[in-house]
C-alpha atoms as a PDB file:
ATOM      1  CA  UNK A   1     145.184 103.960   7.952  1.00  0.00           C
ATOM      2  CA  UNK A   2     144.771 103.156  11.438  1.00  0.00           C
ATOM      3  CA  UNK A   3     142.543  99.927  12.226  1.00  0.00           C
ATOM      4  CA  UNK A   4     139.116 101.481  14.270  1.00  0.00           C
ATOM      5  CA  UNK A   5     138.437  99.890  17.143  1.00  0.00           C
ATOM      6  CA  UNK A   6     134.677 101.168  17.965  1.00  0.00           C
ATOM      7  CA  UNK A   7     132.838  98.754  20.869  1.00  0.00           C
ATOM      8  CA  UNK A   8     129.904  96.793  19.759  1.00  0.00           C
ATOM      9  CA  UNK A   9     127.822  98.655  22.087  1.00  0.00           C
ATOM     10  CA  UNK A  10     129.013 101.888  20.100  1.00  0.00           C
ATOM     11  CA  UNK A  11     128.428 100.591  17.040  1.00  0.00           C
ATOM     12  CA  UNK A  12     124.756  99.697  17.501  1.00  0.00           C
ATOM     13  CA  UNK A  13     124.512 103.060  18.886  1.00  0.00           C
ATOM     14  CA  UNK A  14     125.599 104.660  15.842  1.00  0.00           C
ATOM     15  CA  UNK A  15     123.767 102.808  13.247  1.00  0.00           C
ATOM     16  CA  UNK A  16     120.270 103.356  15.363  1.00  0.00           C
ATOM     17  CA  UNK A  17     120.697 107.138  15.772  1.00  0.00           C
ATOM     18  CA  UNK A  18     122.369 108.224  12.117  1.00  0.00           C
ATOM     19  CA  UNK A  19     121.197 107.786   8.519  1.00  0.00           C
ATOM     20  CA  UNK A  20     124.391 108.387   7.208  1.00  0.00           C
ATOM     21  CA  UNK A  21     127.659 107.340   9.396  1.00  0.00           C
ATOM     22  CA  UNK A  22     130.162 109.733   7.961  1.00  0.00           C
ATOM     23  CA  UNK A  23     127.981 112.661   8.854  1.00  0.00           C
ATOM     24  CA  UNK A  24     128.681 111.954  12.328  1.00  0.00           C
ATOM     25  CA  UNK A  25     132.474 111.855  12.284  1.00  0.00           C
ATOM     26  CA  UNK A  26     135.857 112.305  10.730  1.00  0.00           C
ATOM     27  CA  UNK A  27     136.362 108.226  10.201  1.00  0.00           C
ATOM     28  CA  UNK A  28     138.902 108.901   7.088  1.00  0.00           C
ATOM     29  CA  UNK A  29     140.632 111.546   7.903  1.00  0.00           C
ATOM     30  CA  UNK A  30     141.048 111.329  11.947  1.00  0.00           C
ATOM     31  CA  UNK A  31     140.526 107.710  12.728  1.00  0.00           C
ATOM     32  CA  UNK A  32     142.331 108.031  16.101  1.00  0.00           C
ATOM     33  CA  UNK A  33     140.151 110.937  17.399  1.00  0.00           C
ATOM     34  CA  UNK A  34     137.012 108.759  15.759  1.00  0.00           C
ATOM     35  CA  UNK A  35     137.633 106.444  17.994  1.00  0.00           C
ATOM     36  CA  UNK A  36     138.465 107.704  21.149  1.00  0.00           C
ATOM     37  CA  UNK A  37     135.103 109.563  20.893  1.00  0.00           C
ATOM     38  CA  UNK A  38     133.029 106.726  19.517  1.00  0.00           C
ATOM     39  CA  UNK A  39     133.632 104.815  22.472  1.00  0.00           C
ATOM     40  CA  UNK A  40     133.278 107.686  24.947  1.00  0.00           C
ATOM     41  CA  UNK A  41     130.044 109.348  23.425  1.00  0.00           C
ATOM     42  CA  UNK A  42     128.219 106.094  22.488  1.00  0.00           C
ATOM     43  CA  UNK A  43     129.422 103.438  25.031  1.00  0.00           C
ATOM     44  CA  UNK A  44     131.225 104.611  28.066  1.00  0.00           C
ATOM     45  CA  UNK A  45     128.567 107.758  28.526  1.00  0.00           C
ATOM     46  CA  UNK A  46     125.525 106.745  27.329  1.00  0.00           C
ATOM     47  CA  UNK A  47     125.494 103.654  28.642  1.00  0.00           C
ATOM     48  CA  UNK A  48     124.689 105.688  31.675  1.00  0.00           C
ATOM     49  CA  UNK A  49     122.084 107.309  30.240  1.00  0.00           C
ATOM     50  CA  UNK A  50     119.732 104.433  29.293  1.00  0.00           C
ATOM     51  CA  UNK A  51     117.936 103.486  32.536  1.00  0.00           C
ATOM     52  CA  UNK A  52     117.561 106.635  33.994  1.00  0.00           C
ATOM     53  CA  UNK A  53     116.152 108.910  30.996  1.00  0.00           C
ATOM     54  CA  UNK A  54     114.363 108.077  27.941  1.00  0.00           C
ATOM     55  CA  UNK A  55     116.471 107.601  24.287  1.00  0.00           C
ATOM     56  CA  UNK A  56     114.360 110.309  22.833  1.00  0.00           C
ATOM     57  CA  UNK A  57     114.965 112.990  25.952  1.00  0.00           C
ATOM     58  CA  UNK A  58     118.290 112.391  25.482  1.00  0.00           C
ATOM     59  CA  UNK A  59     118.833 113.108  22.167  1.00  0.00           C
ATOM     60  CA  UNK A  60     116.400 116.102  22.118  1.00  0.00           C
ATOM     61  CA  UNK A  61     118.610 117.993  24.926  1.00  0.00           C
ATOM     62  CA  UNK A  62     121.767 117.008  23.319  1.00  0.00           C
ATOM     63  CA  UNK A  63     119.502 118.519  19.943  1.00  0.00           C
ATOM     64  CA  UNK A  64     119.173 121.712  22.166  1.00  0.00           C
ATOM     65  CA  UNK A  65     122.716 121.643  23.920  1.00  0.00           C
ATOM     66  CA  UNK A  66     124.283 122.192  20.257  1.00  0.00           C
ATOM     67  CA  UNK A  67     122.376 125.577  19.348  1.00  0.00           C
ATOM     68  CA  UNK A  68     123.806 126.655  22.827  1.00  0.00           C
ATOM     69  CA  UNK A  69     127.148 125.396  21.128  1.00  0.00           C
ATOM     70  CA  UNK A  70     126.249 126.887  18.114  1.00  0.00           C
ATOM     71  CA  UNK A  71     127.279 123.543  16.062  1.00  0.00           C
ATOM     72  CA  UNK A  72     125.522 123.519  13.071  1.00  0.00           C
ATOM     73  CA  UNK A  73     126.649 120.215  11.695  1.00  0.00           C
ATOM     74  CA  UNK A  74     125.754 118.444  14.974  1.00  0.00           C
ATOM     75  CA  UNK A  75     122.594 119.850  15.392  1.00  0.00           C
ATOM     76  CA  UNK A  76     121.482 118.890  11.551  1.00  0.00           C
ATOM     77  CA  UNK A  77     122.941 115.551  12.625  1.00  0.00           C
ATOM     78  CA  UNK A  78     120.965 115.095  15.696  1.00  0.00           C
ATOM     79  CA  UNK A  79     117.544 116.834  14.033  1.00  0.00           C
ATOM     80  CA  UNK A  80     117.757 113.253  11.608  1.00  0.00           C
ATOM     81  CA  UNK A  81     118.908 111.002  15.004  1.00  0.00           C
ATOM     82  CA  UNK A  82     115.830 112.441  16.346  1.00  0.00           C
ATOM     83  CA  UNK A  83     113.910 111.677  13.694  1.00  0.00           C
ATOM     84  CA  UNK A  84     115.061 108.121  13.539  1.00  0.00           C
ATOM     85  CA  UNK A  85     114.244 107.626  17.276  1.00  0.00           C
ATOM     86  CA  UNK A  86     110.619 108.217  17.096  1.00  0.00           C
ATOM     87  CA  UNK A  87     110.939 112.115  18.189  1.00  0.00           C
ATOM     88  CA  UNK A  88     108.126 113.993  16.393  1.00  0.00           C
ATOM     89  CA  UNK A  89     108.478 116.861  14.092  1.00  0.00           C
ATOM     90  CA  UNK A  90     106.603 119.265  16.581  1.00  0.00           C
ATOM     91  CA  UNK A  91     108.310 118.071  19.055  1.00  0.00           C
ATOM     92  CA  UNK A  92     112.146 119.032  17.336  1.00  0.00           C
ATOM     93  CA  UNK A  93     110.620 122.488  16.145  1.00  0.00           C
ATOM     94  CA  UNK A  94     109.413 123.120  19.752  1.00  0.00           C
ATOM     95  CA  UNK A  95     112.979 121.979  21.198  1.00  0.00           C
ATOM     96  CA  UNK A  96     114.733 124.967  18.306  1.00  0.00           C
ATOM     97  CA  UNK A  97     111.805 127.610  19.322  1.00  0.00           C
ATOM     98  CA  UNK A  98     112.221 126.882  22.940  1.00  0.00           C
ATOM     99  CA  UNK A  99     115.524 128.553  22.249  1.00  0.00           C
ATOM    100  CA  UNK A 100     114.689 131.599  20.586  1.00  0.00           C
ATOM    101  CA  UNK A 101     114.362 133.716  24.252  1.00  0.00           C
ATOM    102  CA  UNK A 102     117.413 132.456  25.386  1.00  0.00           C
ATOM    103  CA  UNK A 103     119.908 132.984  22.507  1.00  0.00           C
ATOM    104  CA  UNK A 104     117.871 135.155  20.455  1.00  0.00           C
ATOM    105  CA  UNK A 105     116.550 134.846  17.222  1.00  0.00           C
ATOM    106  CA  UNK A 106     119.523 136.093  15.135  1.00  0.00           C
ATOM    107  CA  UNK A 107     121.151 132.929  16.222  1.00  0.00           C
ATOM    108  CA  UNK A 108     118.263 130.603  15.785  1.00  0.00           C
ATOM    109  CA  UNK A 109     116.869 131.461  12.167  1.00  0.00           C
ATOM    110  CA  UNK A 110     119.874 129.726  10.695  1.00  0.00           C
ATOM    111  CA  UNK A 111     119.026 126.397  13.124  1.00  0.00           C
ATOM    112  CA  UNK A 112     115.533 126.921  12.351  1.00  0.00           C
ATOM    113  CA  UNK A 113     116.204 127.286   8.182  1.00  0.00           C
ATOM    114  CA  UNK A 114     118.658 123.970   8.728  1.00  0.00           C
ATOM    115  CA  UNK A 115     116.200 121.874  10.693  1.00  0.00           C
ATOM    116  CA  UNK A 116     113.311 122.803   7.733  1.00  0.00           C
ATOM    117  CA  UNK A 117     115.749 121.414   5.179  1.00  0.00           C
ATOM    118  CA  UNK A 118     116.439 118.015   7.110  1.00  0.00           C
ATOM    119  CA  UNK A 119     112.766 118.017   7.346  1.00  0.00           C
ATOM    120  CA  UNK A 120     111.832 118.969   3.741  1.00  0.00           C
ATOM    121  CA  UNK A 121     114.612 115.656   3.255  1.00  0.00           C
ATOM    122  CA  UNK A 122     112.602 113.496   4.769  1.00  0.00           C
ATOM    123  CA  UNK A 123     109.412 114.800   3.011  1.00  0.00           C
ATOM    124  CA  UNK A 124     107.811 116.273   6.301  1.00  0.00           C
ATOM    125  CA  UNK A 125     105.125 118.344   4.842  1.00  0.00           C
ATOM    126  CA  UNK A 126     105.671 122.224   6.003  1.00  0.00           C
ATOM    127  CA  UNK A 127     104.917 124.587   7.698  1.00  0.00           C
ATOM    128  CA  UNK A 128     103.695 121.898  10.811  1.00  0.00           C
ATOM    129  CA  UNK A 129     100.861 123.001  12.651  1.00  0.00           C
ATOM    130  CA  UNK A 130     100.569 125.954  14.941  1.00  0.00           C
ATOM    131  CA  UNK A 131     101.303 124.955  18.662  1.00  0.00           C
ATOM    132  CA  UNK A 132     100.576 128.373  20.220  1.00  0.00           C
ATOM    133  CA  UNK A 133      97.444 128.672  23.112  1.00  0.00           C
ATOM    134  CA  UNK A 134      97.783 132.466  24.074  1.00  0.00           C
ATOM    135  CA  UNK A 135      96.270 135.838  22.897  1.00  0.00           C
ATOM    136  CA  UNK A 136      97.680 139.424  22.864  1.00  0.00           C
ATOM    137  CA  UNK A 137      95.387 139.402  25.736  1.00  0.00           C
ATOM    138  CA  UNK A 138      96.169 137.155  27.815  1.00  0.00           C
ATOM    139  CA  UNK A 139      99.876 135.980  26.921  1.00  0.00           C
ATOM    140  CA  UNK A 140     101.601 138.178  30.056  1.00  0.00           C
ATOM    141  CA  UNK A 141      98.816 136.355  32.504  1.00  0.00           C
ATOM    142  CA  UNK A 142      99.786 133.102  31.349  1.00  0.00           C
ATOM    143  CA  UNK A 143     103.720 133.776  31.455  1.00  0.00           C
ATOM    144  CA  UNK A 144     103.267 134.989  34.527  1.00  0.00           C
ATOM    145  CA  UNK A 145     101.228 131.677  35.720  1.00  0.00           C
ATOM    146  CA  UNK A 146     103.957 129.136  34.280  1.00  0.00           C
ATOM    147  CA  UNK A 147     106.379 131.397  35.802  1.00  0.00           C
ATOM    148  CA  UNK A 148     105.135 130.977  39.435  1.00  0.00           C
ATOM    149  CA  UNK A 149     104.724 126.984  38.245  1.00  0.00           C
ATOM    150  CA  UNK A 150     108.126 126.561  37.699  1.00  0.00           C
ATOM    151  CA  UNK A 151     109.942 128.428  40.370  1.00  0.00           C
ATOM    152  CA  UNK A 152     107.077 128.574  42.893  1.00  0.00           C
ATOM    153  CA  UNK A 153     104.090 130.639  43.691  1.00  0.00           C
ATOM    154  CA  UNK A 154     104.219 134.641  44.119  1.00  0.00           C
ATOM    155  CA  UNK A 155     107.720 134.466  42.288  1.00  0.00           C
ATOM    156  CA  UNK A 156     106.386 136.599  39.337  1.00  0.00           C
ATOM    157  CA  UNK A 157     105.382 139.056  41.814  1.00  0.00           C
ATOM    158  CA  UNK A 158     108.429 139.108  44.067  1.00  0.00           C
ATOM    159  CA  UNK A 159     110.493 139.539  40.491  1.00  0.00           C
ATOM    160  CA  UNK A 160     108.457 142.668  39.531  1.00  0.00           C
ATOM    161  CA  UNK A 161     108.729 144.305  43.194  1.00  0.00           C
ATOM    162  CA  UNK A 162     112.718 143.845  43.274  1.00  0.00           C
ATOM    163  CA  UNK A 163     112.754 145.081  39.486  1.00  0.00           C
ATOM    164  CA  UNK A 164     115.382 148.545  39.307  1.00  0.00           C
ATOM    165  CA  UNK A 165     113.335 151.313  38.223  1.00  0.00           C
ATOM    166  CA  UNK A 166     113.302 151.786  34.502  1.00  0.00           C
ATOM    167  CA  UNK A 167     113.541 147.874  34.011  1.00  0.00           C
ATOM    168  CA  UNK A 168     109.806 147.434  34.325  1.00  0.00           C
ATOM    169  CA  UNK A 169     109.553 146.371  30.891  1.00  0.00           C
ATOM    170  CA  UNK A 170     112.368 143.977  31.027  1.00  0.00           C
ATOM    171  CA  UNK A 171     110.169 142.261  33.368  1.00  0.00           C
ATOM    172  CA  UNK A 172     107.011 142.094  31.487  1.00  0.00           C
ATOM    173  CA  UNK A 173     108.887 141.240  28.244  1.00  0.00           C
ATOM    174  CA  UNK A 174     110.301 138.018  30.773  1.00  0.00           C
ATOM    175  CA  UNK A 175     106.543 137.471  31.465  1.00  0.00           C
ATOM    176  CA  UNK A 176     104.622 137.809  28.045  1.00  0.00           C
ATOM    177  CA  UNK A 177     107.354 137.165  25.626  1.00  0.00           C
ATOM    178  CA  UNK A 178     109.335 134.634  27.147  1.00  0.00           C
ATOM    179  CA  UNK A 179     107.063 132.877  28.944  1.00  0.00           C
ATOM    180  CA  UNK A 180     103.844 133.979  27.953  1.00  0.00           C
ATOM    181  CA  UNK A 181     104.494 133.354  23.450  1.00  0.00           C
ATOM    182  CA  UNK A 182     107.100 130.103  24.579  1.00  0.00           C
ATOM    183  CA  UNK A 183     106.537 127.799  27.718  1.00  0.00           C
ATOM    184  CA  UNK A 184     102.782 128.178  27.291  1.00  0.00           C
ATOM    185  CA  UNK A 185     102.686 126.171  23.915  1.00  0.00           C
ATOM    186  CA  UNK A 186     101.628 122.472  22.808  1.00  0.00           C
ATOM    187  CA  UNK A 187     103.910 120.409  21.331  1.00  0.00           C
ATOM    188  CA  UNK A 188     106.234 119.052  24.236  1.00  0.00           C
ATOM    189  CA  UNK A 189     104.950 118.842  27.695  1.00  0.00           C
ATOM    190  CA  UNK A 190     106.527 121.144  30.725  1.00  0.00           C
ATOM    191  CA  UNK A 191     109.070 118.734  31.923  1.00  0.00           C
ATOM    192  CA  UNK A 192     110.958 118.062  28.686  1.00  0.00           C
ATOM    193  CA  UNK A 193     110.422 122.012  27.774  1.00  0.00           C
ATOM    194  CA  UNK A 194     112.163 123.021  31.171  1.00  0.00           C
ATOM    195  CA  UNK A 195     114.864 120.389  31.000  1.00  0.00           C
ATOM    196  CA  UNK A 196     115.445 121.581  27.450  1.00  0.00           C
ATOM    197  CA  UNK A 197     116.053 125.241  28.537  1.00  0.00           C
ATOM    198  CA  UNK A 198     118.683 123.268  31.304  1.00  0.00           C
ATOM    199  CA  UNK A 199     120.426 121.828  28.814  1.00  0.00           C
ATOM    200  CA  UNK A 200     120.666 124.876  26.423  1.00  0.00           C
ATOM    201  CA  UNK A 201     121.628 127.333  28.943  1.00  0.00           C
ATOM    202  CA  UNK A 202     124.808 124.605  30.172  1.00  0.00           C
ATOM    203  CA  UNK A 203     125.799 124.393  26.816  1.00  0.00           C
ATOM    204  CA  UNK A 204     126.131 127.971  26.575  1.00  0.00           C
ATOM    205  CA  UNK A 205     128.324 128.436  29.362  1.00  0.00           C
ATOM    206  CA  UNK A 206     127.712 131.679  30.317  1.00  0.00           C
ATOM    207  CA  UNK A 207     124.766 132.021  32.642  1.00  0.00           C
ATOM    208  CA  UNK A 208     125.405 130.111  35.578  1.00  0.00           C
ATOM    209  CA  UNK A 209     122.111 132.343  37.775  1.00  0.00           C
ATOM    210  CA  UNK A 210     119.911 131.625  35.423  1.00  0.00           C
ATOM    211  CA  UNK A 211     121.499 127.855  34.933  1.00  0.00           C
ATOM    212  CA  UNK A 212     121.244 127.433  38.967  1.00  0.00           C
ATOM    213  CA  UNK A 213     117.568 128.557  38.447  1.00  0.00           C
ATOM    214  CA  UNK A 214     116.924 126.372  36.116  1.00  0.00           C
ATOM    215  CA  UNK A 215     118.078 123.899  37.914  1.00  0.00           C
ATOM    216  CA  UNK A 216     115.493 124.617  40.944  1.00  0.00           C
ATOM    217  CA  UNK A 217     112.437 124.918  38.047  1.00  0.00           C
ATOM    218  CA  UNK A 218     113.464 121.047  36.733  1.00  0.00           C
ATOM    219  CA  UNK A 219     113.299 120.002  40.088  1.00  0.00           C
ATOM    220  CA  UNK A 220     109.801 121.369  40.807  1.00  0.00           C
ATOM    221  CA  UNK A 221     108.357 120.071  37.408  1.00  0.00           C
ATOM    222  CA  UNK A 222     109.402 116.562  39.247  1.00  0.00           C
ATOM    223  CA  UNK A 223     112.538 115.748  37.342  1.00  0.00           C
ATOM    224  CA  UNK A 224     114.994 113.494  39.302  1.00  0.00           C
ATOM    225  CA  UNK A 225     118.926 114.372  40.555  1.00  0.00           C
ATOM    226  CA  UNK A 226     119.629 110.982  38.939  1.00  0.00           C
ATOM    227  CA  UNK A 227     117.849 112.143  35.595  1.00  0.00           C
ATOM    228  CA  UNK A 228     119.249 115.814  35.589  1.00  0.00           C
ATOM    229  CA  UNK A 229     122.801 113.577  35.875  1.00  0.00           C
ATOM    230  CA  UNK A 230     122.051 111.008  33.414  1.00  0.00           C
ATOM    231  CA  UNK A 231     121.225 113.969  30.991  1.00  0.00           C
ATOM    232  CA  UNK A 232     124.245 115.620  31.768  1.00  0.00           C
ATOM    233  CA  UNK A 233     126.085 113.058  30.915  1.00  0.00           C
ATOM    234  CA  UNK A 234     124.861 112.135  27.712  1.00  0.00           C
ATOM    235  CA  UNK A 235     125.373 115.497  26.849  1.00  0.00           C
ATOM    236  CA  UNK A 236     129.104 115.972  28.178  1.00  0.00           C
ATOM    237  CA  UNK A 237     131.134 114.377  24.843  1.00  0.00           C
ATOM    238  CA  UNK A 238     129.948 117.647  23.093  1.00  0.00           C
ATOM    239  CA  UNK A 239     130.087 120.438  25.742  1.00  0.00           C
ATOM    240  CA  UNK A 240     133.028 119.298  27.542  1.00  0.00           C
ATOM    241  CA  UNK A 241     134.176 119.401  31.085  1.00  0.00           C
ATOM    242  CA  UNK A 242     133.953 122.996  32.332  1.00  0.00           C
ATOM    243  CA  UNK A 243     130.204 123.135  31.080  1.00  0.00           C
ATOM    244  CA  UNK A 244     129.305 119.914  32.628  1.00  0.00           C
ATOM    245  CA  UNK A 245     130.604 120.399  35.830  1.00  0.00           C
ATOM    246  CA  UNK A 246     128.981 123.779  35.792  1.00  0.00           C
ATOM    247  CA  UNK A 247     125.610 122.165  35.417  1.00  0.00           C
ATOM    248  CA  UNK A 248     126.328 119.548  37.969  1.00  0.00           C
ATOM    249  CA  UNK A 249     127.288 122.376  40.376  1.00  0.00           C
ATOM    250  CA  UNK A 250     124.017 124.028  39.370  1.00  0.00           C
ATOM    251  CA  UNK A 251     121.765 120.549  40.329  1.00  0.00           C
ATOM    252  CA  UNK A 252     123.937 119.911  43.277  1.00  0.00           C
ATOM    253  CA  UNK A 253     122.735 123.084  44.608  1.00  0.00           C
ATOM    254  CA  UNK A 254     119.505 122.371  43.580  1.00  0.00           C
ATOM    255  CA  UNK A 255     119.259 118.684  45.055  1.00  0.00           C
ATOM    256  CA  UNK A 256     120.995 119.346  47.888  1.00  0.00           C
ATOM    257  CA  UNK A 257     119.324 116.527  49.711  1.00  0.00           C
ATOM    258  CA  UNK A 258     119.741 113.725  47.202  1.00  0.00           C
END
């Protein structure tokens, strides 16, 4: 078998995020490809990572960037490297429901049933507390108040005015469901929920408006160019090229001045 040549950097990397090493890779049975990405993923690119953004933002987008991947045995990977980093239980349920809008919910009750049993593993008592702060009454109010938050004042408004006729309810649904029942809960604050919806709508690939928005809302909730790129780049050994530079177009736009 080939001799494994993973940097020290890499290695301490490895052995801090992951309870068990050969859940992370293919060590026995790919050695070369182990390698190459060892030293890409946990040296090269994250060393690029560590001043501007915090270790557990990091792995909590890259958490988020593989259900818009839909890579099941990286995201029960990275629900334990979480876990091993200090990230709270709440806080790795609210990164999965933070994704239920966005990919929908027949896609995210298999994460959501995979992240319980990594949970259950570890003995974390279930079901965790409830993190939600609306009513039926007042959930499309509230939506509608972290809407104009995040993308600036009066754009709820402007988005129901311009809405085709016979969409109405497309809107509202945006509004009460989306960000009424999900951005309005405990559990993580704004910033890491908005960067968190970045991060899983790059990894998707498919929704470059609503990535370039996105973009504008992490900007307003005071994230940094040089954080949004720091993310990005811890994240770009699992989406790739094409995805990354996508996202990079998106905070380009976004940051136009930085």
């Amino acid at each position: 078998m080939k001799d494994v040549k993973i940097n020290e950097h890499a290695k301490q990397q490895i052995r801090k995020l992951f309870s068990q090493r050969n859940s992370l890779n293919i060590l026995k049975s790919d050695p070369e490809l182990t390698q190459i990405f060892d030293n890409f993923a946990f040296d090269e690119a994250l060393k690029l990572t560590e001043g501007p953004v915090l270790e557990k933002t990091r792995v909590m987008c890259i958490l988020a960037s593989t259900i818009g991947c839909n890579a099941m045995r990286e995201f029960k990977v990275y629900v334990d490297a979480c876990l091993n980093v200090g990230v709270k239980p709440r806080e790795i349920r609210e990164v999965v429901y933070q994704t239920v809008p966005y990919v929908g919910f027949s896609k995210v009750v298999d994460y959501l049933l995979a992240m319980n049993e990594v949970f259950d593993d570890n003995d974390i008592k279930l079901p965790l507390d409830d993190q939600g702060t609306t009513t039926p009454e007042n959930r499309r109010e509230k939506g509608r108040e972290w809407i104009d938050g995040i993308f600036g004042a009066g754009t709820a408004a402007q988005m129901e005015k311009d809405c085709p006729k016979g969409q109405e309810h497309i809107v509202e649904f945006l509004e009460s469901y989306c960000f009424g029942d999900f951005y309005t809960r405990n559990g993580i604050d704004m910033q890491h929920r908005e960067l968190v919806t970045f991060c899983l709508i790059a990894s998707m690939g498919v929704a470059q408006p609503q990535l370039e928005s996105h973009a504008y809302g992490c900007k307003n909730m005071k994230i940094s160019k040089m954080e949004m790129v720091a993310v990005l780049t811890g994240m770009l050994p699992y989406i790739g090229f094409p995805k990354t530079l996508n996202a990079l177009t998106a905070v380009n736009k976004a940051y136009p001045e930085e």
